[in-house]
Structures are given as structure tokens and as C-alpha cells.
C-alpha atoms as a PDB file:
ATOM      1  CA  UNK A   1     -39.153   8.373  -6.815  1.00  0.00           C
ATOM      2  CA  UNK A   2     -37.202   7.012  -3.850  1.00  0.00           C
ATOM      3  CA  UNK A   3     -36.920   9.273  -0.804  1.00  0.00           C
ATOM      4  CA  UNK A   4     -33.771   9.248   1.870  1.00  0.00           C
ATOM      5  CA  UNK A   5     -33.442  10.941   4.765  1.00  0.00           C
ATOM      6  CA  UNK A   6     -31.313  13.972   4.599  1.00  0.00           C
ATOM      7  CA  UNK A   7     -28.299  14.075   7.561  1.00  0.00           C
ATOM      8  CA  UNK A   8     -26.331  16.707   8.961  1.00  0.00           C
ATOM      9  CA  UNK A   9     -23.094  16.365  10.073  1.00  0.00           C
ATOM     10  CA  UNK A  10     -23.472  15.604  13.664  1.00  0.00           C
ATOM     11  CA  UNK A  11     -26.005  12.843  12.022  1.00  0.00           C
ATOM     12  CA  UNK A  12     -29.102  14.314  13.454  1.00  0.00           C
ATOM     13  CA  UNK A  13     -32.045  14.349  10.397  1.00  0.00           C
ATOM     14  CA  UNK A  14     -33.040  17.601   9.021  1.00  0.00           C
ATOM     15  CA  UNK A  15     -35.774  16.489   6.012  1.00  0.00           C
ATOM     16  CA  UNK A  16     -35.191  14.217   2.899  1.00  0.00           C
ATOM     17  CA  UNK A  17     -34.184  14.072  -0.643  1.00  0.00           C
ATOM     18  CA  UNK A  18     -35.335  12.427  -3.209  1.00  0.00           C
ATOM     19  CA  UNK A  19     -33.199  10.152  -5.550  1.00  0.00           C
ATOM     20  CA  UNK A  20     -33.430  10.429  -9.111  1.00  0.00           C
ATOM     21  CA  UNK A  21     -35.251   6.581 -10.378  1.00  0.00           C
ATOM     22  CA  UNK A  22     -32.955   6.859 -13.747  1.00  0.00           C
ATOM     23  CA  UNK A  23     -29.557   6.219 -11.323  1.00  0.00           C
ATOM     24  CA  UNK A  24     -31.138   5.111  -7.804  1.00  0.00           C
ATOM     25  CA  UNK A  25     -33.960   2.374  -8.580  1.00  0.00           C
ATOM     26  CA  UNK A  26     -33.268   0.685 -12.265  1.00  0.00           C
ATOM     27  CA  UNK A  27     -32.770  -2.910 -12.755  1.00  0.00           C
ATOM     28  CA  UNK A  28     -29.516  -4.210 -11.705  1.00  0.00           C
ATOM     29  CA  UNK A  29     -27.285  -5.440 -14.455  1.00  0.00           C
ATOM     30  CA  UNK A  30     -24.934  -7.830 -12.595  1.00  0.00           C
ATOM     31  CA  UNK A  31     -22.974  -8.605 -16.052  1.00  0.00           C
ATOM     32  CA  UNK A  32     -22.268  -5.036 -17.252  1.00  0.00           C
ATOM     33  CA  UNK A  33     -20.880  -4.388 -13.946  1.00  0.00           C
ATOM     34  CA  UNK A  34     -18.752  -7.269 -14.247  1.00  0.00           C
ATOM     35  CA  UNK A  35     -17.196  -6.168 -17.495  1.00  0.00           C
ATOM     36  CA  UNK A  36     -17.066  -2.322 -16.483  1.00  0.00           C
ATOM     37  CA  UNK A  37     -15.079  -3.438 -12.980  1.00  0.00           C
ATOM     38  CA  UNK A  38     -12.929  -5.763 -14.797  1.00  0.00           C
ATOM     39  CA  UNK A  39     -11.892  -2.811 -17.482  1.00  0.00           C
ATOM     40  CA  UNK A  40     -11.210  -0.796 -14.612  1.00  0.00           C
ATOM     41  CA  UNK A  41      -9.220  -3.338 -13.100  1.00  0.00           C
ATOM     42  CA  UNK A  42      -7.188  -4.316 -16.154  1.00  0.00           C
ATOM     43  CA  UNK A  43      -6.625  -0.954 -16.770  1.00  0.00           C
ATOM     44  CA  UNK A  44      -4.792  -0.572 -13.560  1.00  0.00           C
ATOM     45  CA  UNK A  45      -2.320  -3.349 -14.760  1.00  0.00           C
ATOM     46  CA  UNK A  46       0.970  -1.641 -15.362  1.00  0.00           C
ATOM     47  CA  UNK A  47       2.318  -3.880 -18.049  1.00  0.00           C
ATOM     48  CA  UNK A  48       5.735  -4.126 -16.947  1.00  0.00           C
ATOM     49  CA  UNK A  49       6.733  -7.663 -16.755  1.00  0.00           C
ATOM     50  CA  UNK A  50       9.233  -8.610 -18.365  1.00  0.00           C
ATOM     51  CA  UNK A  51      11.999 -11.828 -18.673  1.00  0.00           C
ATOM     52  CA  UNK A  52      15.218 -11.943 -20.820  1.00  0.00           C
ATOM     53  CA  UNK A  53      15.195 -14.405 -23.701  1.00  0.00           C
ATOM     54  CA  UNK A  54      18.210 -16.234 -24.825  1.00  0.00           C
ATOM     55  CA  UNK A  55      19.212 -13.233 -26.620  1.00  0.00           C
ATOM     56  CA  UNK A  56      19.670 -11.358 -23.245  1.00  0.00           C
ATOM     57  CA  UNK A  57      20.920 -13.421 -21.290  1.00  0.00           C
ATOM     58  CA  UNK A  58      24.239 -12.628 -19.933  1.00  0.00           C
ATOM     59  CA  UNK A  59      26.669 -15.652 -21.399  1.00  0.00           C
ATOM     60  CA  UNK A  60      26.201 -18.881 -23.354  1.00  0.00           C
ATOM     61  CA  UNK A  61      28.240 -17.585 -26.326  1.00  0.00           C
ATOM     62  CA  UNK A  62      30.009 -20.636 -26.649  1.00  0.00           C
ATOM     63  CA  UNK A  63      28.535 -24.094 -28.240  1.00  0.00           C
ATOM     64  CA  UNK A  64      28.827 -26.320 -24.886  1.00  0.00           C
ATOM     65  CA  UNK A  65      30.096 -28.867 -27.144  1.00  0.00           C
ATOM     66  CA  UNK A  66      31.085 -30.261 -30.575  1.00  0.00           C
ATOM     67  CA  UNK A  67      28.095 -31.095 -33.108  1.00  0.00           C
ATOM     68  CA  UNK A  68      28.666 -34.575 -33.300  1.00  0.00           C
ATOM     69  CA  UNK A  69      30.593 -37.322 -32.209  1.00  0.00           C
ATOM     70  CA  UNK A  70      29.945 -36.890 -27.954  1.00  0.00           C
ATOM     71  CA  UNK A  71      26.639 -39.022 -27.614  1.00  0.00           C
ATOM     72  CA  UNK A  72      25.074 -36.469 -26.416  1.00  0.00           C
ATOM     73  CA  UNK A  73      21.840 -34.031 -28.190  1.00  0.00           C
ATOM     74  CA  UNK A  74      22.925 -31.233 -29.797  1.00  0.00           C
ATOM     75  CA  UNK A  75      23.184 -27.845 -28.043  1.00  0.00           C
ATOM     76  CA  UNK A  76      24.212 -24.634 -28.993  1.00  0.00           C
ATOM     77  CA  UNK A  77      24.099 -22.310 -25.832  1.00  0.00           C
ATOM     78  CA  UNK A  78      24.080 -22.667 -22.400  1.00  0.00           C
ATOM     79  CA  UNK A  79      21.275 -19.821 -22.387  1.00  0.00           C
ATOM     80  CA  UNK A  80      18.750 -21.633 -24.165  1.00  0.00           C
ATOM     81  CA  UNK A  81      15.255 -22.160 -22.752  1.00  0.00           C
ATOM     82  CA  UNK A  82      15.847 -25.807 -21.689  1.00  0.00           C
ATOM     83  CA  UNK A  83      19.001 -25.045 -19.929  1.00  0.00           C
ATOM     84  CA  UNK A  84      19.221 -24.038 -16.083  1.00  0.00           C
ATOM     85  CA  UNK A  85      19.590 -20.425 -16.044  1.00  0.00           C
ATOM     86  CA  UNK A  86      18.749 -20.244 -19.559  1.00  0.00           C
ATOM     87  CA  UNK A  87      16.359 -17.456 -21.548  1.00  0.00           C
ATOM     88  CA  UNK A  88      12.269 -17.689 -21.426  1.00  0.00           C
ATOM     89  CA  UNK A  89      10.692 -18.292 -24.167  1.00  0.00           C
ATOM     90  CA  UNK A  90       7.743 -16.458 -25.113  1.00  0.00           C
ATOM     91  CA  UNK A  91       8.201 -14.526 -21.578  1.00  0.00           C
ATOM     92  CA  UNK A  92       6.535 -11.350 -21.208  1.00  0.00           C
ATOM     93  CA  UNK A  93       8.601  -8.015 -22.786  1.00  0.00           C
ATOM     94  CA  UNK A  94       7.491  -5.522 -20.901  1.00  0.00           C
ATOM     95  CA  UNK A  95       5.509  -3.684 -23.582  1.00  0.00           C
ATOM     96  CA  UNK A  96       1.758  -6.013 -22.379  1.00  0.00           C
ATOM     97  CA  UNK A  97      -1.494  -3.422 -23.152  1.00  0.00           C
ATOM     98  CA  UNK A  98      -3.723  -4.916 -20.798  1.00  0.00           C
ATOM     99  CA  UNK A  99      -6.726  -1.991 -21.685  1.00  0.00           C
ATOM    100  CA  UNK A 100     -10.348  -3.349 -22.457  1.00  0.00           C
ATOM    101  CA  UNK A 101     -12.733  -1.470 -24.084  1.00  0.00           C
ATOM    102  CA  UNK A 102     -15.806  -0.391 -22.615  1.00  0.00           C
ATOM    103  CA  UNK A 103     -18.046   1.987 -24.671  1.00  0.00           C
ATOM    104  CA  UNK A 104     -20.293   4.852 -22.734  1.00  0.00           C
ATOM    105  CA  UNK A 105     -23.502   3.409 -22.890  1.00  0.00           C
ATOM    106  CA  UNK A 106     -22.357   0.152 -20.803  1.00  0.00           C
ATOM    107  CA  UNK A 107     -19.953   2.246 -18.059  1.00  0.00           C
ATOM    108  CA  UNK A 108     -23.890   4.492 -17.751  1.00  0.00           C
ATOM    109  CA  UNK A 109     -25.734   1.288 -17.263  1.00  0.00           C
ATOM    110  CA  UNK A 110     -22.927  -0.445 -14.954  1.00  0.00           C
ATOM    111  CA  UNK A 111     -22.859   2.598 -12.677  1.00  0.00           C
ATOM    112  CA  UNK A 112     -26.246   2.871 -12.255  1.00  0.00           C
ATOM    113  CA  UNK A 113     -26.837  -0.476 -11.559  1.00  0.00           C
ATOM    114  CA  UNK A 114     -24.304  -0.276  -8.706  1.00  0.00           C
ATOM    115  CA  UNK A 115     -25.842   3.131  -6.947  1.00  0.00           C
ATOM    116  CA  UNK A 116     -29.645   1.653  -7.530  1.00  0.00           C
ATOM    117  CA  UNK A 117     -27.836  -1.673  -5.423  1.00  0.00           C
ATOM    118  CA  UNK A 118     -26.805   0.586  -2.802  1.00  0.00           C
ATOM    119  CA  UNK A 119     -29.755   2.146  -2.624  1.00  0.00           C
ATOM    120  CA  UNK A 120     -32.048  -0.633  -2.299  1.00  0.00           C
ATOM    121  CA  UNK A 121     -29.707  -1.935   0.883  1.00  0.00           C
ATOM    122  CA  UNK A 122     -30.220   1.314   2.674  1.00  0.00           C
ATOM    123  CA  UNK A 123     -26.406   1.883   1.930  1.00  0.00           C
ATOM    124  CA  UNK A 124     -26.951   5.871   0.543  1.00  0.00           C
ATOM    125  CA  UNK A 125     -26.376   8.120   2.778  1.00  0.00           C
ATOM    126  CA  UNK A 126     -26.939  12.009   1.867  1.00  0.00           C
ATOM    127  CA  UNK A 127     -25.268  14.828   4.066  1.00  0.00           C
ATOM    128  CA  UNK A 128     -26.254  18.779   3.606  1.00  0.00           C
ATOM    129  CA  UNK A 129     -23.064  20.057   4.710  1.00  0.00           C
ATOM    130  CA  UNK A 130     -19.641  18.237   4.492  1.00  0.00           C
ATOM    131  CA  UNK A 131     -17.417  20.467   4.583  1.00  0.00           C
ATOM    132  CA  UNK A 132     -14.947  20.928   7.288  1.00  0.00           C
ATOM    133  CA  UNK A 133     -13.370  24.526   8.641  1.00  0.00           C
ATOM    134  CA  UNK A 134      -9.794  22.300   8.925  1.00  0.00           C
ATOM    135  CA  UNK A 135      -8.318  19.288   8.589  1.00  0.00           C
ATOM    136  CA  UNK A 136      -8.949  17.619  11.741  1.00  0.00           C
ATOM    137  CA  UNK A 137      -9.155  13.634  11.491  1.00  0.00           C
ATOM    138  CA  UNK A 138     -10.682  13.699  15.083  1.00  0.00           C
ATOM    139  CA  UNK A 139     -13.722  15.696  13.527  1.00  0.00           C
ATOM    140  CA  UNK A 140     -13.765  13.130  10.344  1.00  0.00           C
ATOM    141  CA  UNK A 141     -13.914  10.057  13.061  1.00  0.00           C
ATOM    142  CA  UNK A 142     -16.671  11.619  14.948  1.00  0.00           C
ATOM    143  CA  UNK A 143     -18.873  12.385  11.501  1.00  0.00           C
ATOM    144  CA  UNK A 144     -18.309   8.698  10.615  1.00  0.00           C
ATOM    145  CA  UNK A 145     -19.968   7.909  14.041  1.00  0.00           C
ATOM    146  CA  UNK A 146     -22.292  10.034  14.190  1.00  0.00           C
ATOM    147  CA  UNK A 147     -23.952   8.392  10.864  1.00  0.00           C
ATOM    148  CA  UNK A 148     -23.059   4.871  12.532  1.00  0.00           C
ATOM    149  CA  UNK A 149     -20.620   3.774   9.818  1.00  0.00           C
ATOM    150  CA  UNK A 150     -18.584   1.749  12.234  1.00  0.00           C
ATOM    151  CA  UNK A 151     -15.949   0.101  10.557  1.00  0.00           C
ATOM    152  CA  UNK A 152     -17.272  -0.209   6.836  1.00  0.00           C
ATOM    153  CA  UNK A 153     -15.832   0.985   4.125  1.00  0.00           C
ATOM    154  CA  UNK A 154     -16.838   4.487   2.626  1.00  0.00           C
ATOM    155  CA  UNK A 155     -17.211   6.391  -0.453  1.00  0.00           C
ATOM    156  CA  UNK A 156     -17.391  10.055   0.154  1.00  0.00           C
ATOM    157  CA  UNK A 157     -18.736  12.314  -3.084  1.00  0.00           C
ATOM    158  CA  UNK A 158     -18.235  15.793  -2.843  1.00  0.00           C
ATOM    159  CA  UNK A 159     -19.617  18.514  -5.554  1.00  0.00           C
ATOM    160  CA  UNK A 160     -15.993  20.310  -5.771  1.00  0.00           C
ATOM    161  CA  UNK A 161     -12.413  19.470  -4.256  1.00  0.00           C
ATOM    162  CA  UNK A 162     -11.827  20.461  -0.641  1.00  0.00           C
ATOM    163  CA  UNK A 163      -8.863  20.815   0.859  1.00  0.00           C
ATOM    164  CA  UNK A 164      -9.621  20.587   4.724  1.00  0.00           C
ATOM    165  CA  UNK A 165     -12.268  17.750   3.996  1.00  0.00           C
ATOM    166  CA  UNK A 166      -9.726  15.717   1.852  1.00  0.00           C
ATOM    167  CA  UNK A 167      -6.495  16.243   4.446  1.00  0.00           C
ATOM    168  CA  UNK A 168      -9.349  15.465   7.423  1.00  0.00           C
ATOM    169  CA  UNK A 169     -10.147  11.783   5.739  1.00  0.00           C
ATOM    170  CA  UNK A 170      -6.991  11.088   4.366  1.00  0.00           C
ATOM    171  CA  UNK A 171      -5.519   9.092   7.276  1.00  0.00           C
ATOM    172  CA  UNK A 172      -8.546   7.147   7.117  1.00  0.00           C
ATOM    173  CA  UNK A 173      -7.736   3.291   5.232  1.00  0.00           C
ATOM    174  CA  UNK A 174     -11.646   2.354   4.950  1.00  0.00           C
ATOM    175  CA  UNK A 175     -12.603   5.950   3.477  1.00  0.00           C
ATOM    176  CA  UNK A 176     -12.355   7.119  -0.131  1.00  0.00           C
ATOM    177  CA  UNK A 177     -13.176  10.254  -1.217  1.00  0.00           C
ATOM    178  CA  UNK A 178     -14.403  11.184  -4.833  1.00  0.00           C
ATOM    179  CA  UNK A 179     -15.771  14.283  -6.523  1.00  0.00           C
ATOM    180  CA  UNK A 180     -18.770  13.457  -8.382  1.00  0.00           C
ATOM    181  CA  UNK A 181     -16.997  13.786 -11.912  1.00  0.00           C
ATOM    182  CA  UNK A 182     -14.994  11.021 -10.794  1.00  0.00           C
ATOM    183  CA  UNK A 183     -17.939   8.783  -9.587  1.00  0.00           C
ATOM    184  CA  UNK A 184     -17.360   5.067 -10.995  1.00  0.00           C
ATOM    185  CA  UNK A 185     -18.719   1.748 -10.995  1.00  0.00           C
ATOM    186  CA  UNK A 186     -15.292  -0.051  -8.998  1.00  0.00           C
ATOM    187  CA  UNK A 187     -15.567   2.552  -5.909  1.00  0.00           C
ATOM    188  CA  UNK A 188     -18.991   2.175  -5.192  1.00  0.00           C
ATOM    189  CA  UNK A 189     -19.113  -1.613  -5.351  1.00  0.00           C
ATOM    190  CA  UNK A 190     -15.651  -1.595  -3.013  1.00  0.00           C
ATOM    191  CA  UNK A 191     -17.192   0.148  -0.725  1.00  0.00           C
ATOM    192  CA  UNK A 192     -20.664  -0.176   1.601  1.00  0.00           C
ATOM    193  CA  UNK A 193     -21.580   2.880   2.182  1.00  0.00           C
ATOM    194  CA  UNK A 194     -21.903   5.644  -0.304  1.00  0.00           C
ATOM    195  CA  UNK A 195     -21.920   9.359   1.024  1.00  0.00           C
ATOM    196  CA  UNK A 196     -23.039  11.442  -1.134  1.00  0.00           C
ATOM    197  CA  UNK A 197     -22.941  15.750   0.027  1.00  0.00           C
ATOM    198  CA  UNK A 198     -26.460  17.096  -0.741  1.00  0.00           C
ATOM    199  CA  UNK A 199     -25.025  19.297  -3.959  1.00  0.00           C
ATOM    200  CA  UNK A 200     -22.883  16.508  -5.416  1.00  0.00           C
ATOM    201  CA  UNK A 201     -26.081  14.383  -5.835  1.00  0.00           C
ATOM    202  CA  UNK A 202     -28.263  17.487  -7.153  1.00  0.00           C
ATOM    203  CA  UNK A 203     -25.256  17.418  -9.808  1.00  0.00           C
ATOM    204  CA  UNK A 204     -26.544  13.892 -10.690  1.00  0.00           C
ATOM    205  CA  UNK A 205     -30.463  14.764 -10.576  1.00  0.00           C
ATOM    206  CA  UNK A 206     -30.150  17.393 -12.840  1.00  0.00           C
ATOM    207  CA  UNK A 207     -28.851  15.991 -15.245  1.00  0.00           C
ATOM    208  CA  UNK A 208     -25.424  17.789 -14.983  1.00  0.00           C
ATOM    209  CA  UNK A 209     -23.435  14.277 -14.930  1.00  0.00           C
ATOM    210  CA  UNK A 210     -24.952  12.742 -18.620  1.00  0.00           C
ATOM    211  CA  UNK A 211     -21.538  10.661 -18.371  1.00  0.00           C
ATOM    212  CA  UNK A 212     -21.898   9.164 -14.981  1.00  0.00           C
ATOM    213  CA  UNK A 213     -18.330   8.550 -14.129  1.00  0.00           C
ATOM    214  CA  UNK A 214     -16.040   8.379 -17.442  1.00  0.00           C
ATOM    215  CA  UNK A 215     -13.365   9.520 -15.219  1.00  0.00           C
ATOM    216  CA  UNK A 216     -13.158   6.853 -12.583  1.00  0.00           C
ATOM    217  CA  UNK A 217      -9.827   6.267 -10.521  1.00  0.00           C
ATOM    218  CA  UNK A 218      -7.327   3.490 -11.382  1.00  0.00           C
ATOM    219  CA  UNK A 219      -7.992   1.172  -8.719  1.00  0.00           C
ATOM    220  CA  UNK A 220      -4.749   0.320  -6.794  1.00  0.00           C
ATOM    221  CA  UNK A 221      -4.227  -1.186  -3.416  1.00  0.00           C
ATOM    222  CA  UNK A 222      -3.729   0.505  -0.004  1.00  0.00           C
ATOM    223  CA  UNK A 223      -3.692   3.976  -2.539  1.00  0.00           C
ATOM    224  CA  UNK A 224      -4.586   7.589  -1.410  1.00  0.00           C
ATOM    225  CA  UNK A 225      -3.450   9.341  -4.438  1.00  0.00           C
ATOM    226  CA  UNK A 226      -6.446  10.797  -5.421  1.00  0.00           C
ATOM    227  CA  UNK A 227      -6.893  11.882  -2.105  1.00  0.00           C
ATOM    228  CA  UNK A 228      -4.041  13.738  -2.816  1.00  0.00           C
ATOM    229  CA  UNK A 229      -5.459  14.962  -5.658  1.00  0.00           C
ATOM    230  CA  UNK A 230      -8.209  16.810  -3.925  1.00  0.00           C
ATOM    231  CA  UNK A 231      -5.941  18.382  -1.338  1.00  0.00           C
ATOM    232  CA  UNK A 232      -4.199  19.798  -4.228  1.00  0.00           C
ATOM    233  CA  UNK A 233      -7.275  20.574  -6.490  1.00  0.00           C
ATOM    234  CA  UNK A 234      -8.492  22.487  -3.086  1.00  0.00           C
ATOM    235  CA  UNK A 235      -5.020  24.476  -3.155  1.00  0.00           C
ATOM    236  CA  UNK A 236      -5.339  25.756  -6.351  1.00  0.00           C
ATOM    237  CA  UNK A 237      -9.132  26.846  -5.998  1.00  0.00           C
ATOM    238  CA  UNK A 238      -7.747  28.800  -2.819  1.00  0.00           C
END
């Protein structure tokens, strides 16, 4: 069982923890992360394109000219496909499902495979205490240097939603935060460095997360709405 060095927040080392080898050290499966991370991004897809057919098209309700007799092919609309101006044919309608399925047992084995990646590069970091008395993005900056994160991006996993630790990272671009329910296979491979918080990954070693991220985020870019969501989910629990 793989051991890491256990940080506190003003990055000094107070022990280690070990990582569970069923999620931090199994064989990485490069294609099921592929097709997990393309779901995810697919998913994302909103599906609202659309273009106006002939039928929509605002004009061309008179026949440009006579059937026969001009020389010329026939036409029946100046709104046909062909025509300047005209309809699309075959155009998207707005109503596009771009969803893939992706059944448990592969989303398990992608997710996994991404963590036991991390690992392996030294890019797992485990903190005993991350939460913050108030939102202070001074005090976020200074934890981020104090584990020498520099200017990489960073998944943050909490155990439970937090409002002053969301609000403190949430002006941060290259920091995401995640509860550990909502660990997925896309954040951790957009981002090199995972933080996990000491009780978030004792969620994972015991066995408490048998799913192992079935409710990821919608990827989306330049995002912070689920941020938001853990500001919120922090409210409430106040």
C-alpha cells in the first residue's frame, strides 16, 4: 500500500497516509478513460444548433419563374438550398442528444486509473485540515504556496461543502473544488495536482464511495458554478 506524506495547511508535514492500492496503484487504462472523458464531454454539449430549412425561411413564396419556355432550370423558390440565402438542408434542428453511454463498471475503472496516474507522478497531495474560519482568497493563495503548487492547476476534494473554503478559492481560475461524491474522471485528468482533505480520502478507503464519482460535473469552460454550488450547499448546512 502506497504511503504519502500527510500536510498541514501552512504545508509543514505532520505523518503520512496511506492510499488505498484498489484506487491509488492499479493499472492504468488509457482507453476507458478516453471513452469516460469523452461521455463527459459530450454530455456537456447543449444541443442547440439549429438552421431554418426552406420551410422557414422568411420569403421565396413565389416560383422565380415560369416552368418552361425561359432556357433556364427549373426553380420553384428563391429559399431553396441551392439558392443564396436559401434554407439548409439537413441542418441541425435544435433537438441533437449528444449523451453517450457509459455503464458503472467502466466510469470505476476510468477513475481509478486517473487517481493511480496521479499518484504515481507524485501529483496527490493530502491535507489534515482544509478548512478555513472565512473566506479570505489571501489565505487560499498562501495555502497554495505553502504546498508549492505554483501556477498548476488544482483539484481540491473536500468530505462535505464549505462555505468559507469554497468563497476563499472561488476567485481562483486554476483551482476547482469538488466534494468527494462528485469526484470524476474529467477533473482529475484537467488538472495536476489533486488535493485531497484527510477525511474526504478516508471516505474513499473505506469503502464509503463504491461509485467513485457517478456524479461528476458537466465540464464547461472558464465555469465556477459548482463552486457556487458549495457556497450554497455550505449555507444551507449553516
Amino acid at each position: 500500500m502506497p504511503k504519502i506524506a500527510l500536510h498541514n495547511r501552512d504545508g509543514s508535514s505532520s505523518g503520512t497516509v496511506d492510499l488505498d492500492d484498489a484506487v491509488f496503484d492499479v493499472e492504468v487504462n488509457v482507453p476507458a478513460m478516453h471513452q469516460v472523458v469523452t461521455a463527459q464531454l459530450a454530455a456537456a454539449r447543449a444541443g442547440t444548433s439549429k438552421t431554418k430549412s426552406r420551410g422557414e425561411v422568411r420569403g421565396g413564396g413565389k416560383k422565380p419563374w415560369r416552368q418552361k419556355g425561359t432556357g433556364r432550370a427549373r426553380q420553384g423558390s428563391i429559399r431553396s438550398p441551392q439558392w443564396s440565402g436559401g434554407g439548409v438542408a439537413h441542418g441541425p434542428t435544435g433537438e441533437q442528444n449528444h449523451v453517450k453511454r457509459v455503464n458503472k463498471k467502466l466510469k470505476r475503472v476510468a477513475l481509478r486509473s486517473a487517481l493511480s496516474d496521479r499518484a504515481r507522478s507524485g501529483d496527490v497531495r493530502v491535507v489534515d485540515d482544509l478548512v478555513f474560519d472565512a473566506p479570505r482568497t489571501k489565505d487560499a493563495l498562501a495555502f497554495l504556496d505553502a504546498l508549492e503548487i505554483g501556477t498548476r492547476r488544482a483539484l481540491i476534494v473536500l468530505a462535505s461543502p464549505d462555505q468559507a473554503t469554497g468563497r476563499s478559492f472561488r476567485n481562483l481560475g486554476r483551482v476547482h473544488l469538488l466534494t468527494v461524491d462528485q469526484l470524476n474522471t474529467y477533473d482529475v485528468l484537467v488538472s495536476d495536482v489533486v488535493i485531497f482533505q484527510r477525511t474526504a480520502l478516508e471516505h474513499i478507503g473505506k469503502g464509503s464511495r463504491p461509485d467513485l464519482g457517478q456524479r461528476g460535473r458537466r465540464p464547461s469552460a472558464g465555469s465556477r458554478s459548482d463552486d457556487a454550488d458549495l457556497v450554497q450547499s455550505g449555507r444551507e448546512q449553516q
